[in-house]
Protein backbone atom coordinates (compact mmCIF):
# COMPACT_ATOMS: atom_id res chain seq x y z
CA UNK A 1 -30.63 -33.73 -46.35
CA UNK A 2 -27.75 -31.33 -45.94
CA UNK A 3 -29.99 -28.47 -44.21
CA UNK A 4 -31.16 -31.72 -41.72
CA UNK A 5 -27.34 -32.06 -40.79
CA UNK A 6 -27.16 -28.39 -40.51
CA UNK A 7 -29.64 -27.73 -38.54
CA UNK A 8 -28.82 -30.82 -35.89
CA UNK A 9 -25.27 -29.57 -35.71
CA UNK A 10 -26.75 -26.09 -35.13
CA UNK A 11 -28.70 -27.12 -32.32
CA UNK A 12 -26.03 -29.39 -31.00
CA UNK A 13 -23.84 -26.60 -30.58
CA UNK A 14 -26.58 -24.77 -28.81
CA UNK A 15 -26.77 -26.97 -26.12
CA UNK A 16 -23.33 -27.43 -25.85
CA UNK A 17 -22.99 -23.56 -25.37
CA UNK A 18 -26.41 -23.48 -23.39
CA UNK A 19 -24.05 -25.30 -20.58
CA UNK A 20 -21.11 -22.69 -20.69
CA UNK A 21 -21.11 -20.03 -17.60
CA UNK A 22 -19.09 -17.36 -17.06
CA UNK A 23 -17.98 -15.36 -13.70
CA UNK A 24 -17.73 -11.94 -13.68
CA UNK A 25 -14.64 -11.07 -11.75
CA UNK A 26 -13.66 -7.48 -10.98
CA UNK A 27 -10.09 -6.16 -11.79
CA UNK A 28 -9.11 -4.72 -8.68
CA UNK A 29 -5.72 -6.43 -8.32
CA UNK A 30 -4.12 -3.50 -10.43
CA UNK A 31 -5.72 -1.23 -7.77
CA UNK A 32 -4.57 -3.04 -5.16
CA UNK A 33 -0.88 -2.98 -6.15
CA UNK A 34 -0.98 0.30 -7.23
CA UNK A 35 -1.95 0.82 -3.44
CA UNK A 36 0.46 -1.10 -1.68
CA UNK A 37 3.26 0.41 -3.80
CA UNK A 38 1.89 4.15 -2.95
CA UNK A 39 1.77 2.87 1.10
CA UNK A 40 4.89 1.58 0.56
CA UNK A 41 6.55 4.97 -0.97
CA UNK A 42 4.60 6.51 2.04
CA UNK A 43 6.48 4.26 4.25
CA UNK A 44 9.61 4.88 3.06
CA UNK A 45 9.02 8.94 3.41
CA UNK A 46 8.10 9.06 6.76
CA UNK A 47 10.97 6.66 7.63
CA UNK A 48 13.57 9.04 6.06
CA UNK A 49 11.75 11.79 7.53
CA UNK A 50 11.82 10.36 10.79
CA UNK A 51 15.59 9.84 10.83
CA UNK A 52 16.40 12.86 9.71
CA UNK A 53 14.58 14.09 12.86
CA UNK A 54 16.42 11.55 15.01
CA UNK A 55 19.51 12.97 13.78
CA UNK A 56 18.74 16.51 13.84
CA UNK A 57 17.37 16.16 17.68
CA UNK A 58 20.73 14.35 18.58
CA UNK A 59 22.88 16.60 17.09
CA UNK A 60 20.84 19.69 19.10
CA UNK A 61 21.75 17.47 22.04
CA UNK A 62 25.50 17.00 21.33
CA UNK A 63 25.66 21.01 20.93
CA UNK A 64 24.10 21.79 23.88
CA UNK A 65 25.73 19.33 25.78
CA UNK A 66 28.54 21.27 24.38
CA UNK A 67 27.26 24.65 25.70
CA UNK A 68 26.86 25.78 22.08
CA UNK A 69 23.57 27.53 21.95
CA UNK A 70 21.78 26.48 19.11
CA UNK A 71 18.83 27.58 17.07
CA UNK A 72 16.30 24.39 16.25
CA UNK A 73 13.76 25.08 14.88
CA UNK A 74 11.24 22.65 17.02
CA UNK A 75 12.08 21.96 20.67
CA UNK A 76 12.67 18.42 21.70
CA UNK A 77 9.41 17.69 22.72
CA UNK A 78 8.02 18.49 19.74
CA UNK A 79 10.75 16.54 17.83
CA UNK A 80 10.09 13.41 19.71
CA UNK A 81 5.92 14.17 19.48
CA UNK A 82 6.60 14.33 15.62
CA UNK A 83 8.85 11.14 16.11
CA UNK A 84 5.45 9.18 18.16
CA UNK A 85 3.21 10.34 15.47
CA UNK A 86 5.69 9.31 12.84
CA UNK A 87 6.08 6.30 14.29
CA UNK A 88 2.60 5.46 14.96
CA UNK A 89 1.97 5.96 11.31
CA UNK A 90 4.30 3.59 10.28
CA UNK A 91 3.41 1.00 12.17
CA UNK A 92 -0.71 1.77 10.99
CA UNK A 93 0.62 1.70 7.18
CA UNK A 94 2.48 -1.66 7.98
CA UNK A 95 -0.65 -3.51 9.46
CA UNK A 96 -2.21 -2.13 6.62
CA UNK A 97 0.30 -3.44 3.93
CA UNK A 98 0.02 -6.50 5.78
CA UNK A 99 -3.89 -6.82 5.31
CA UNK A 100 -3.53 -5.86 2.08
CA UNK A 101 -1.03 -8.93 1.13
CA UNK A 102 -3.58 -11.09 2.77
CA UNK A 103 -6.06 -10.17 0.41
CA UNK A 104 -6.55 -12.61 -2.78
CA UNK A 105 -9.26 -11.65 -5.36
């Protein structure tokens, strides 16, 4: 009688674990942190960047205001073409953090 009650329980527990499902989910969440904190660092380089070209451009200004020749070593123009690109990225790797916060997986 004992391998009757074994074998019941057996199946028993078969059905029960007939009814479990699983998910699969993917583990990108790591990924997408380790992202946002390299856009972030990325960010945070092109914003010091950019302000040390803001400063460097003004203080060509005050010296030739000045009548101080000076040697820089881009013009203006291409100082404040660096500073639109720079800025333009900035604002591109923003939206993108942005989306990227959105996200839930």
């Amino acid at each position: 009688m004992s391998c009757a009650q074994e074998t019941i329980s057996t199946l028993q527990f078969a059905q029960r674990a007939k009814k479990v499902q699983n998910s699969a989910v993917p583990n990108i969440e790591s990924v997408q942190a380790a992202t946002v904190a390299e856009l972030r660092a990325q960010v945070l380089t092109l914003t010091q960047e950019l302000e040390a070209a803001r400063k460097l451009a003004q203080a060509a200004k005050r010296l030739s205001a000045s009548g101080i020749e000076t040697q820089v070593p881009a013009p203006a123009t291409e100082l404040e073409a660096a500073d639109n690109v720079s800025i333009d990225r900035m604002a591109a790797l923003e939206r993108l953090l942005f989306n990227l916060s959105l996200i839930h997986i």
